[in-house]
N, C-alpha and C. Protein backbone atom coordinates (compact mmCIF):
# COMPACT_ATOMS: atom_id res chain seq x y z
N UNK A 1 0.85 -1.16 0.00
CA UNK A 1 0.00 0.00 0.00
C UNK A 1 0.89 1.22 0.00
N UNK A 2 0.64 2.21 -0.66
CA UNK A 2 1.34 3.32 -0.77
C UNK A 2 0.53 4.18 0.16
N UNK A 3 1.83 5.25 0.47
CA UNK A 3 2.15 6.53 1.52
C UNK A 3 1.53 7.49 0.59
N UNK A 4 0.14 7.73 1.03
CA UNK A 4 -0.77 9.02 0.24
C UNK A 4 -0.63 9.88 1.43
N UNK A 5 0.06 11.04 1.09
CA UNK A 5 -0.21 12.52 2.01
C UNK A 5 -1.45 12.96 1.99
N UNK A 6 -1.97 12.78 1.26
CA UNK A 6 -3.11 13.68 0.84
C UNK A 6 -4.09 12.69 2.01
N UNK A 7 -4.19 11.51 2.02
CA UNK A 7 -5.00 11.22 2.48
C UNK A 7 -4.74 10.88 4.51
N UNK A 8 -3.59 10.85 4.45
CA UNK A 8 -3.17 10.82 6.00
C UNK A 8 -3.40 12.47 6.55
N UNK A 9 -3.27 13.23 5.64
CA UNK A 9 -3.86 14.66 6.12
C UNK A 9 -5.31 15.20 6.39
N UNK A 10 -6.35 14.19 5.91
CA UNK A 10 -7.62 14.03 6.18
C UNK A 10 -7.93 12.92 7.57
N UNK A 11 -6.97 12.19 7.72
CA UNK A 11 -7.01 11.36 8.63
C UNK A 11 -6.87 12.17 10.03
N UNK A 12 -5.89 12.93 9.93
CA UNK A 12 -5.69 14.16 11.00
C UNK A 12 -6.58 14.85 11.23
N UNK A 13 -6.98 15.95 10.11
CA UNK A 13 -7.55 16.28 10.76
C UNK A 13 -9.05 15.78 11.40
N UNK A 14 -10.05 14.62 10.80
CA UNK A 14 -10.63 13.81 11.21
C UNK A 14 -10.49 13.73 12.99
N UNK A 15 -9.70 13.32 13.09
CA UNK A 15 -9.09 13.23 14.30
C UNK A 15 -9.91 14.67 15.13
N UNK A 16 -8.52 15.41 14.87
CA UNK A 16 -9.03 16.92 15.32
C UNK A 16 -9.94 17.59 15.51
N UNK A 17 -10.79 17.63 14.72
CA UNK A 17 -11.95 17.64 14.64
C UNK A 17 -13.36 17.24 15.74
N UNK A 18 -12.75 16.08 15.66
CA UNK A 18 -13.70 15.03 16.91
C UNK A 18 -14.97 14.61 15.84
N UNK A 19 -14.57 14.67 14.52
CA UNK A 19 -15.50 14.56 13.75
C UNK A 19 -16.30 13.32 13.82
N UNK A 20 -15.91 12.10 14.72
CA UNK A 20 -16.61 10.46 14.60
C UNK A 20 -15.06 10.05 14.21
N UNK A 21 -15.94 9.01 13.24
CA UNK A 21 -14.55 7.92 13.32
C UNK A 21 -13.50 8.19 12.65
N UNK A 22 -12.35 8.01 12.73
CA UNK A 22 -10.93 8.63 12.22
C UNK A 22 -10.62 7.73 10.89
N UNK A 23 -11.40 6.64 10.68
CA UNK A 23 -10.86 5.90 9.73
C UNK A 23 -11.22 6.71 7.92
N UNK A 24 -10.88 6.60 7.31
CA UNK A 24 -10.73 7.30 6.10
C UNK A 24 -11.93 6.77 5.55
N UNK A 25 -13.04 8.05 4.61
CA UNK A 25 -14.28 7.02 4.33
C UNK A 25 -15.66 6.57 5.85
N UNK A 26 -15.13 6.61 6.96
CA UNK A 26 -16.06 5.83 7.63
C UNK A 26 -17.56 7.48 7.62
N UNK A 27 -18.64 7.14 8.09
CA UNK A 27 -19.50 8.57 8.09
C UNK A 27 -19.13 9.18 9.24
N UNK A 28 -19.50 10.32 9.17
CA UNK A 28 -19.14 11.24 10.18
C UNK A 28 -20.37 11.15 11.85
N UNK A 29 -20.14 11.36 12.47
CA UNK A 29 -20.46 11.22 13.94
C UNK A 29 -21.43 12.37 14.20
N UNK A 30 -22.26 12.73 14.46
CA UNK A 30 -22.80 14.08 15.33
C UNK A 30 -22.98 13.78 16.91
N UNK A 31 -23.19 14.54 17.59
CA UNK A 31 -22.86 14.38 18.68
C UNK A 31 -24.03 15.31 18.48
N UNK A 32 -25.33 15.28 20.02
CA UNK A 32 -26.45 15.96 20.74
C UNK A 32 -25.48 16.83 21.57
N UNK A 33 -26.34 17.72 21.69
CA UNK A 33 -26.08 18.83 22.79
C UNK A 33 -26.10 18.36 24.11
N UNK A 34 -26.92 16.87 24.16
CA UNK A 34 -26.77 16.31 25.57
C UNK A 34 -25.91 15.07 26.15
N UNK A 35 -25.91 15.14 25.04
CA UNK A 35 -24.90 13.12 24.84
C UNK A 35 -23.95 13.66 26.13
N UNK A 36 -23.50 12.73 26.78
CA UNK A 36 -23.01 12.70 28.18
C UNK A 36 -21.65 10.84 27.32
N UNK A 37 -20.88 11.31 27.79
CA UNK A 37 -19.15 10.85 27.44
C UNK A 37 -19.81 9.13 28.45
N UNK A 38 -19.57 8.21 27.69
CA UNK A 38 -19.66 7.54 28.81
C UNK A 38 -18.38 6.85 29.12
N UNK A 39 -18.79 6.76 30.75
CA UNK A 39 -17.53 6.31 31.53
C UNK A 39 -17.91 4.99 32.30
N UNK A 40 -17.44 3.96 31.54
CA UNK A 40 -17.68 3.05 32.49
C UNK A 40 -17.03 2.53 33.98
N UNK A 41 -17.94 2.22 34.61
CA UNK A 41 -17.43 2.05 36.15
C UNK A 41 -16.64 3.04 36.53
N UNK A 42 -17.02 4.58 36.36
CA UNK A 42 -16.57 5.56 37.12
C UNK A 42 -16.56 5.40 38.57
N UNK A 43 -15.41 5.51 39.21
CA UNK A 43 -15.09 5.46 40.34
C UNK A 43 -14.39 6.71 41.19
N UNK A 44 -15.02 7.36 41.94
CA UNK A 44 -14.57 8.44 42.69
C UNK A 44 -13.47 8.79 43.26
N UNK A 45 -12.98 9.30 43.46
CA UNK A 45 -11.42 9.57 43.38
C UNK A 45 -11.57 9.46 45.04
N UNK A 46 -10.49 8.40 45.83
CA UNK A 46 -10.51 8.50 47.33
C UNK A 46 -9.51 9.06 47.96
N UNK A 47 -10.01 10.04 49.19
CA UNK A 47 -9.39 11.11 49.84
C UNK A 47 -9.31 10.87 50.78
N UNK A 48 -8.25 10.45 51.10
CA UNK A 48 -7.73 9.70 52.89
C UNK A 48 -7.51 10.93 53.92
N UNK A 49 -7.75 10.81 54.95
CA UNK A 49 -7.06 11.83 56.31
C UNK A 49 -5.54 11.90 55.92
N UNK A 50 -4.86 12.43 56.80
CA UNK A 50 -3.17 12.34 56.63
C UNK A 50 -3.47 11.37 57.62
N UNK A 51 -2.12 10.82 57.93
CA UNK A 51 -1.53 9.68 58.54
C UNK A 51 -2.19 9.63 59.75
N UNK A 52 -1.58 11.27 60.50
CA UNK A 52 -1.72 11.32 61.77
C UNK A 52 -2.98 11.96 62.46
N UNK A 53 -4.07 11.61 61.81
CA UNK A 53 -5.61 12.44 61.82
C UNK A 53 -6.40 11.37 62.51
N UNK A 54 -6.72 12.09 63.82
CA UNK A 54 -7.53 10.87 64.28
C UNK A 54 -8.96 11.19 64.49
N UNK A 55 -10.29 10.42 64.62
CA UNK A 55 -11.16 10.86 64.88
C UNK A 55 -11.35 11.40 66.29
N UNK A 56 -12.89 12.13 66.36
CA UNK A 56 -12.92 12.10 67.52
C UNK A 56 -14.08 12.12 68.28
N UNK A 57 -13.91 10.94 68.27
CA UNK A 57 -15.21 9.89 68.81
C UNK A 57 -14.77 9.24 69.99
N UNK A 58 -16.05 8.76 70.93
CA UNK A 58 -15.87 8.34 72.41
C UNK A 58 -16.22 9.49 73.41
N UNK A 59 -16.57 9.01 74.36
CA UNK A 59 -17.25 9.87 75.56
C UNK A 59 -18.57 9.99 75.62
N UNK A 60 -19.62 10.93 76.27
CA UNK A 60 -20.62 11.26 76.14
C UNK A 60 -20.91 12.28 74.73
N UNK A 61 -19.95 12.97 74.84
CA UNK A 61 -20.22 14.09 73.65
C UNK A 61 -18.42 14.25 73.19
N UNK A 62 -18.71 15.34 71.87
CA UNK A 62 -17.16 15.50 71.67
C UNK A 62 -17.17 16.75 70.91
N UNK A 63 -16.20 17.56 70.84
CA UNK A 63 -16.11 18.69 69.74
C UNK A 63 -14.72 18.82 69.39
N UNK A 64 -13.88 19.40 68.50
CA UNK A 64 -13.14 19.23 68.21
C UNK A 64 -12.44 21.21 68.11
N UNK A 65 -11.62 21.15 69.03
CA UNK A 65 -11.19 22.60 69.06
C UNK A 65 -10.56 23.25 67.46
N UNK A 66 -11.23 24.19 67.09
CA UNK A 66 -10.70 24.74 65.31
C UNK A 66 -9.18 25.48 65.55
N UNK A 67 -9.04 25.72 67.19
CA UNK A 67 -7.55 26.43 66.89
C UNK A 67 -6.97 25.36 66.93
N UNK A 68 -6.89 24.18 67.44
CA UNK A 68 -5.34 23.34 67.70
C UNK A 68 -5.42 21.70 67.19
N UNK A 69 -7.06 21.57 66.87
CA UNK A 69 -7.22 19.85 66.41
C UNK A 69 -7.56 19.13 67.35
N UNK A 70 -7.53 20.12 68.52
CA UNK A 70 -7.53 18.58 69.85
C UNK A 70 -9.41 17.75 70.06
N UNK A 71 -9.45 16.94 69.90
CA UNK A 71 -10.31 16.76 70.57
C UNK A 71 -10.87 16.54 71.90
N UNK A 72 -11.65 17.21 72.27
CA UNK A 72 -12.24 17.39 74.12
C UNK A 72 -13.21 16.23 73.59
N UNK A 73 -13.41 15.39 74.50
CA UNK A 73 -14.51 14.38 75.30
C UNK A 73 -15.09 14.70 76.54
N UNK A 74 -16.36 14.45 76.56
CA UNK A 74 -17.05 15.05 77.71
C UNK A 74 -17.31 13.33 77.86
N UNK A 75 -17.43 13.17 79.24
CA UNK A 75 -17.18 12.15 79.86
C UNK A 75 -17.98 11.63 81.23
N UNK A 76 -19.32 11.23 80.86
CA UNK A 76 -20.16 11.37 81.91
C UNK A 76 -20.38 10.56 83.46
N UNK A 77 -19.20 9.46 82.85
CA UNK A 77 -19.06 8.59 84.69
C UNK A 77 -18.76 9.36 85.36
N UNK A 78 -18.71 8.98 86.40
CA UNK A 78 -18.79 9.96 87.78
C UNK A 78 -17.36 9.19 88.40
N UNK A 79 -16.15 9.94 88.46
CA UNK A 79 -15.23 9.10 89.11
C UNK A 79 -14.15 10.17 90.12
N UNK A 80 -13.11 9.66 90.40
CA UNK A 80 -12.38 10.45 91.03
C UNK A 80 -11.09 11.45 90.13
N UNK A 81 -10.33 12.07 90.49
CA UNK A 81 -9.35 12.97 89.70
C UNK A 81 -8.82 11.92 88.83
N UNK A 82 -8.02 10.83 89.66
CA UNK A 82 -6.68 9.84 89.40
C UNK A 82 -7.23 9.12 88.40
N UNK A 83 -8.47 8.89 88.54
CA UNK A 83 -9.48 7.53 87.54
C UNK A 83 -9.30 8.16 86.61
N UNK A 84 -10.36 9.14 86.39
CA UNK A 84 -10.46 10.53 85.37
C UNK A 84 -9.24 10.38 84.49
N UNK A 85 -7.84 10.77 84.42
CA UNK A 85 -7.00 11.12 84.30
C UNK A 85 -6.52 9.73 83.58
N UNK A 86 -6.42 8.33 84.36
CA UNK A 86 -6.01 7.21 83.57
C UNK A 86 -7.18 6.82 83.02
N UNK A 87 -7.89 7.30 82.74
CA UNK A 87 -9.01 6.64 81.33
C UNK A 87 -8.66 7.98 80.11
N UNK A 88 -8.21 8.97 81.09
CA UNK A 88 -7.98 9.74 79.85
C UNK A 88 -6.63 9.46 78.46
N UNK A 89 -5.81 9.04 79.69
CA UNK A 89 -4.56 8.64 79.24
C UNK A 89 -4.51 7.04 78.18
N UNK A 90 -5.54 6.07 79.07
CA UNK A 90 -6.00 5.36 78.15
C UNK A 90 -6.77 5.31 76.42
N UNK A 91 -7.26 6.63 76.62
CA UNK A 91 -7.81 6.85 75.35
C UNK A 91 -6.99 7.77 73.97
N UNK A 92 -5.42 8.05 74.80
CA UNK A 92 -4.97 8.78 74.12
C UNK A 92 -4.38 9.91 74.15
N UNK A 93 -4.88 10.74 75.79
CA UNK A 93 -4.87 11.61 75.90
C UNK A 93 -4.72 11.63 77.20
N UNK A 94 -4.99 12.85 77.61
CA UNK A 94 -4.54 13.22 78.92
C UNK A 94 -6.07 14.15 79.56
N UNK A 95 -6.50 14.53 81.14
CA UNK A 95 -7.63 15.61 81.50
C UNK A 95 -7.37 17.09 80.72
N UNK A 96 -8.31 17.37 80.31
CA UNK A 96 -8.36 18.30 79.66
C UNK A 96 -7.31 19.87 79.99
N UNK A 97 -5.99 20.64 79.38
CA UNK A 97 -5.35 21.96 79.79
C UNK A 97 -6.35 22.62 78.77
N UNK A 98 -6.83 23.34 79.38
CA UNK A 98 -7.58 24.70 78.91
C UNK A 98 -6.56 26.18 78.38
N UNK A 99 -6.01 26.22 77.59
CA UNK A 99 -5.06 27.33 77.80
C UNK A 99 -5.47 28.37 76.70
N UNK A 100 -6.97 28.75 77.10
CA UNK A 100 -7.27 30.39 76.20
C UNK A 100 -8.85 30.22 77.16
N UNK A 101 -9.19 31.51 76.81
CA UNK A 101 -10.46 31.58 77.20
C UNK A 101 -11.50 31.13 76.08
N UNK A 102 -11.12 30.98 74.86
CA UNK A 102 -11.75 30.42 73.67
C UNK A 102 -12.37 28.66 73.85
N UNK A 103 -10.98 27.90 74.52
CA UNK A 103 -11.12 26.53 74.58
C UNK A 103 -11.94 26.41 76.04
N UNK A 104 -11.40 27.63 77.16
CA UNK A 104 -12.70 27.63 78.21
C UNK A 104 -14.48 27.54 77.24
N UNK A 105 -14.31 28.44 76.68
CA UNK A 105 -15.87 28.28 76.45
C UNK A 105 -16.67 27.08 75.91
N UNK A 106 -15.47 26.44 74.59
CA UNK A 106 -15.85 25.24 74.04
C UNK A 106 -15.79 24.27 74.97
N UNK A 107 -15.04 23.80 75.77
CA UNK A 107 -15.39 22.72 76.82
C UNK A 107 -16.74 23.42 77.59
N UNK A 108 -17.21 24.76 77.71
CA UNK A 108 -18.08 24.81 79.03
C UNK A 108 -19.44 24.44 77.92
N UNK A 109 -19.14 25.04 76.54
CA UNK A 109 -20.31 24.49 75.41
C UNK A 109 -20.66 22.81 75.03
N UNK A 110 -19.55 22.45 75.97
CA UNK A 110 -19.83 20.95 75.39
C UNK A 110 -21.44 20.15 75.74
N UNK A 111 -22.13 19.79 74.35
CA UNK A 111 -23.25 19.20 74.70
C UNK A 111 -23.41 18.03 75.33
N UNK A 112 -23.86 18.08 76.41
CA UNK A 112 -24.90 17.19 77.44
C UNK A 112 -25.61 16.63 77.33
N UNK A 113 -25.83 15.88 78.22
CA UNK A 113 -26.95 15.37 79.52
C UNK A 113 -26.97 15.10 80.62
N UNK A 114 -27.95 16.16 81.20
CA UNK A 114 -28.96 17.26 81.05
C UNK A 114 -27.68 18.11 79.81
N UNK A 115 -28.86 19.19 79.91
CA UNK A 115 -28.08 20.40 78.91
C UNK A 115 -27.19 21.18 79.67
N UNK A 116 -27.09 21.17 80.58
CA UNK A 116 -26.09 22.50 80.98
C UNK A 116 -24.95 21.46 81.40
N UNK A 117 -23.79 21.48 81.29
CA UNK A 117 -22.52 20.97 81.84
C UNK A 117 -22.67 20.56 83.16
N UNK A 118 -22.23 19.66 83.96
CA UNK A 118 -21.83 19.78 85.33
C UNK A 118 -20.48 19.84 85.47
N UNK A 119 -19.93 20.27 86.64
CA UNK A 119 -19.14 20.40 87.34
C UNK A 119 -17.82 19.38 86.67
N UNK A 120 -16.86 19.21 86.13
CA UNK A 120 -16.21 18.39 85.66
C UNK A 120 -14.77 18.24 85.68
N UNK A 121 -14.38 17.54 86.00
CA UNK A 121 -12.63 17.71 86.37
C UNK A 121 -11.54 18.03 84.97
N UNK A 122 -11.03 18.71 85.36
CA UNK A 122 -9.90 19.18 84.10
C UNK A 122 -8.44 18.56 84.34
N UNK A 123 -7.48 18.85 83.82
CA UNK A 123 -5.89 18.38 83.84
C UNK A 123 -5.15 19.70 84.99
N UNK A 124 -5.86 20.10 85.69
CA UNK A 124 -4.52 21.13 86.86
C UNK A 124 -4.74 20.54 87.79
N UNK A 125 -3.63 20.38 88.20
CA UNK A 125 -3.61 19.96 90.24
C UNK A 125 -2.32 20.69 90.69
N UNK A 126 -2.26 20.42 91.63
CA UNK A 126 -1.07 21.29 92.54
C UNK A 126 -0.53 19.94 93.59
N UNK A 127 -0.47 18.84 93.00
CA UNK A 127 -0.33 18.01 94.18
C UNK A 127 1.38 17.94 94.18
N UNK A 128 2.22 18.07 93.18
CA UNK A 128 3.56 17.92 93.25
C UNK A 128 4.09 19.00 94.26
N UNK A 129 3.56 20.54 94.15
CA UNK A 129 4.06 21.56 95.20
C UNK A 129 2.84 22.50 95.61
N UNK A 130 2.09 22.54 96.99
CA UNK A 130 1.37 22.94 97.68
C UNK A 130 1.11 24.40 96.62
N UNK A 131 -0.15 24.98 96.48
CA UNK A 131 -0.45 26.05 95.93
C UNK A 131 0.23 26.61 94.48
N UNK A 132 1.12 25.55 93.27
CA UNK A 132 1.85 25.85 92.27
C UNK A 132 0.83 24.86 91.29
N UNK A 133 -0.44 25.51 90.89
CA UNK A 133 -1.09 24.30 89.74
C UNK A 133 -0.08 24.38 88.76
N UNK A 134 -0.49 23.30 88.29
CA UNK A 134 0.30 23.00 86.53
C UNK A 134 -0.53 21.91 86.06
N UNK A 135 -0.74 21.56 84.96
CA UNK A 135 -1.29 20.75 83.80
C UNK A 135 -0.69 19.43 83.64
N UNK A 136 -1.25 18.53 83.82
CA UNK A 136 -0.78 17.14 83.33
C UNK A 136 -0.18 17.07 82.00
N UNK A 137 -0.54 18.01 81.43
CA UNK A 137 0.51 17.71 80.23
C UNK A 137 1.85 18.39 80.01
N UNK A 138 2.14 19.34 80.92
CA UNK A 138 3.61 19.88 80.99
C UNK A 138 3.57 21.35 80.16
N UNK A 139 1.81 22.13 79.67
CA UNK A 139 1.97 23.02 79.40
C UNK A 139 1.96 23.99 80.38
N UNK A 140 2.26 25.53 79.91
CA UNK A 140 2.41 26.29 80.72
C UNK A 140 0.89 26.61 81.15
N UNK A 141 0.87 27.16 82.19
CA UNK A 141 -0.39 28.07 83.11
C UNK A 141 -0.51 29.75 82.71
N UNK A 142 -0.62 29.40 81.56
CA UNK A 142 -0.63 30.93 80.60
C UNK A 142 -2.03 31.66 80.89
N UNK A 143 -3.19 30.54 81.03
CA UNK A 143 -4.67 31.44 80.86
C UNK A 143 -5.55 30.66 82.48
N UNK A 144 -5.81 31.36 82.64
CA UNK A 144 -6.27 30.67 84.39
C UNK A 144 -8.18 31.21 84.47
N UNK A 145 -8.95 30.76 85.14
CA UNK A 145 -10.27 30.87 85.12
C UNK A 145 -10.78 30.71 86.31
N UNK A 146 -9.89 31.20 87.20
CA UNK A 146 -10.53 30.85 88.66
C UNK A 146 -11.66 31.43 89.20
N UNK A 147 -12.63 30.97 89.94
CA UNK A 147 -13.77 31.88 89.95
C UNK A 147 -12.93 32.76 91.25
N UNK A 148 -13.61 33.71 92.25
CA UNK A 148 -12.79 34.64 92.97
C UNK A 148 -12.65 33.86 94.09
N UNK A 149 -11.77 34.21 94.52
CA UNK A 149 -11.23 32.92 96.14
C UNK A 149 -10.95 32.29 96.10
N UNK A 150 -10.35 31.57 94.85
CA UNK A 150 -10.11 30.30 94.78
C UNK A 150 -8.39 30.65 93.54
N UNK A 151 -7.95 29.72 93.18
CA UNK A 151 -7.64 28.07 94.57
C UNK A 151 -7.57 28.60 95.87
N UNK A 152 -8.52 28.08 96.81
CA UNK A 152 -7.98 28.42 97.99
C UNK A 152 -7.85 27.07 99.26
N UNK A 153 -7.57 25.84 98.43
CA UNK A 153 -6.97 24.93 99.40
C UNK A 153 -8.07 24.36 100.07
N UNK A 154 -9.09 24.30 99.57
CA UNK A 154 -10.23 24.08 101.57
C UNK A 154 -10.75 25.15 102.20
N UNK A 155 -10.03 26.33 102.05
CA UNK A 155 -10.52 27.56 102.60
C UNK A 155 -10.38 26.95 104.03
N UNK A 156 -11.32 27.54 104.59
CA UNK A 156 -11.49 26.79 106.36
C UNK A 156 -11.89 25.72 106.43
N UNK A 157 -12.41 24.82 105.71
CA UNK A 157 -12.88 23.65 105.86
C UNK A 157 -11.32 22.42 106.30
N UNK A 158 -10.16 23.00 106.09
CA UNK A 158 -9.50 22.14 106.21
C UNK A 158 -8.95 20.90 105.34
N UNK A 159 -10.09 20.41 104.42
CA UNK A 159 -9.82 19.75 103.38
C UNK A 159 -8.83 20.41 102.37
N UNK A 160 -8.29 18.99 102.06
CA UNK A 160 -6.47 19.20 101.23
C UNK A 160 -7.52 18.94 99.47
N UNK A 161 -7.57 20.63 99.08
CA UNK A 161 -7.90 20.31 98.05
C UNK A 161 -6.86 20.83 96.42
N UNK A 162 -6.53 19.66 95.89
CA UNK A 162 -5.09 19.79 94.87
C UNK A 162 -5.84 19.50 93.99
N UNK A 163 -6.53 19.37 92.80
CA UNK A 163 -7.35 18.67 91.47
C UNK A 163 -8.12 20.13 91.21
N UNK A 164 -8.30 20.31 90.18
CA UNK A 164 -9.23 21.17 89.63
C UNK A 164 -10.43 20.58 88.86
N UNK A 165 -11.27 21.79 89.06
CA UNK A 165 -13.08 21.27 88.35
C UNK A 165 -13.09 22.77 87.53
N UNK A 166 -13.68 22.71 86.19
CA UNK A 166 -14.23 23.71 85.48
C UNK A 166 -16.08 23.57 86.32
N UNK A 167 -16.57 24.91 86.26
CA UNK A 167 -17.96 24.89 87.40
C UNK A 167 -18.56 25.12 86.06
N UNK A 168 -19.80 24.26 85.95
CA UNK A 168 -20.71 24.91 84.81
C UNK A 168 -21.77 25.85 85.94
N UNK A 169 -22.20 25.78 86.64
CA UNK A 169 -22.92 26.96 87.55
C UNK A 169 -22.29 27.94 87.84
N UNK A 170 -21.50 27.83 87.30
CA UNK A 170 -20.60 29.41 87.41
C UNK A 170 -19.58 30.17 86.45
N UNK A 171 -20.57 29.78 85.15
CA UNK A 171 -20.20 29.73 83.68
C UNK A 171 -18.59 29.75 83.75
N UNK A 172 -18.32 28.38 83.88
CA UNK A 172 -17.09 27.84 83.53
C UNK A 172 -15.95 28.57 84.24
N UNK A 173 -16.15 28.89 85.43
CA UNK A 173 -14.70 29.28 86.34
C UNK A 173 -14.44 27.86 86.85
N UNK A 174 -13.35 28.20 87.19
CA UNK A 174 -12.30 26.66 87.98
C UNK A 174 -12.06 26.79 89.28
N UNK A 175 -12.56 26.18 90.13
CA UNK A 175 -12.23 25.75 91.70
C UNK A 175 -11.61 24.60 91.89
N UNK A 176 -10.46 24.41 93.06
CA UNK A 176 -9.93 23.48 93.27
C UNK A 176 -10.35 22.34 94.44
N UNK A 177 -10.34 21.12 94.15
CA UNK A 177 -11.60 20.35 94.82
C UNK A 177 -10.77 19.03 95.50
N UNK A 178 -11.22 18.21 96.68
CA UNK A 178 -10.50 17.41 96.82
C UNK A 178 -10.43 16.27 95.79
N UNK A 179 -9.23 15.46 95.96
CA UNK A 179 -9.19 14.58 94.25
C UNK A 179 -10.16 13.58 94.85
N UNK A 180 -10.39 12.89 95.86
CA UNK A 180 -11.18 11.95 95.85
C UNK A 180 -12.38 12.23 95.66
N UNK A 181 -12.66 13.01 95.55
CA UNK A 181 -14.17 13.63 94.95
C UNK A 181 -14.16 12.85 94.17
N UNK A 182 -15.74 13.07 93.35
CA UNK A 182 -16.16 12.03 92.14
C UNK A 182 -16.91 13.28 91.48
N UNK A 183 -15.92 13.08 89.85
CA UNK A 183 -16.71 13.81 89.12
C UNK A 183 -17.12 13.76 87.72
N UNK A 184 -17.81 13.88 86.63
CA UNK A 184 -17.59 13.47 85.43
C UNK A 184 -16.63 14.26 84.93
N UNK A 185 -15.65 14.05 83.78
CA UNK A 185 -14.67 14.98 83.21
C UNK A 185 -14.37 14.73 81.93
N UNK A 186 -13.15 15.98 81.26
CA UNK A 186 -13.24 16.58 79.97
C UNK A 186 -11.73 15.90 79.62
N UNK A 187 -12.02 14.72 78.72
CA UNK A 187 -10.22 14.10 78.10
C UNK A 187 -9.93 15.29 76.88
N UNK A 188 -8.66 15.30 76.74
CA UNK A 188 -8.27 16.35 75.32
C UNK A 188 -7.70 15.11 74.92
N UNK A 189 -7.44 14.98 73.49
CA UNK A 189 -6.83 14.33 72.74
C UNK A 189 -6.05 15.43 71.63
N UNK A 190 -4.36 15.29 71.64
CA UNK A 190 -3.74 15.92 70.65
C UNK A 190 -4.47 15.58 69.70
């Protein structure tokens, strides 16, 4: 078979065109204004988390802080500081450091049952040095929420109180409470 230019240049542009079929001679194609391309077994393109993205699920309720990723768990057993603290640690995390007044509000917003928050233990104690809180997780004590008088140890009551509670009756200030108390509480998860 011979090399016709003439006719491999109709073959092109054929092509180009999108005219139907490219073969030399075959009829030409029209295409509707609606004809839709078909794709068989189109399959959606899948979009994984990164590696280190975890959910954040578990507890009674959960929200997920927009400044830092952490997730807070609201946590409705009723237990003591130490319990609190190793179920928190069990899940990943540690009792909740509050360190803005922003993440105060979202833990005091955390949805319930009942609706309003109770009383709930957070990550400060002072048990390593009498009256020096600090955070179970080794951050600093940059933003503090104490309601007025407090920490104040027991006050007169005498009770040795080292553990902290965020108060929902007292739109989310922090008093310091004895640890054997029993309370429900707030896990953070990095």
């Amino acid at each position: 078979m011979r090399d016709d230019p003439a006719m491999r240049g109709l073959a092109v542009l054929a092509l180009l065109a999108g005219c139907g079929d490219a073969t030399i001679g075959g009829p030409p194609v029209e295409a509707s204004a609606d004809a839709q391309p078909e794709v068989a077994d189109a399959v959606p393109p899948v979009v994984l988390p990164p590696p280190d993205a975890r959910s954040c699920a578990g507890g009674d309720a959960q929200v997920v802080d927009p400044s830092n990723g952490h997730c807070l768990l609201y946590v409705a057993a009723i237990t003591t500081w130490s319990l609190a603290q190793a179920d928190c640690v069990a899940r990943g995390g540690s009792l909740a450091a509050i360190s803005s007044a922003a993440e105060n509000g979202i833990v005091t917003g955390l949805p319930t049952t009942p609706a309003t928050l109770p009383d709930v233990w957070i990550g400060l104690t002072d048990t390593a040095v009498e009256g020096t809180f600090t955070w179970v997780t080794g951050e600093a004590l940059a933003y503090t929420n104490w309601r007025t008088g407090e920490p104040n140890n027991g006050g007169t009551s005498g009770m040795q109180e080292d553990c902290a509670v965020l108060e929902a009756d007292t739109a989310g200030t922090w008093d310091d409470r004895p640890c054997g108390r029993q309370y429900p509480y707030i896990c953070e998860m990095p």
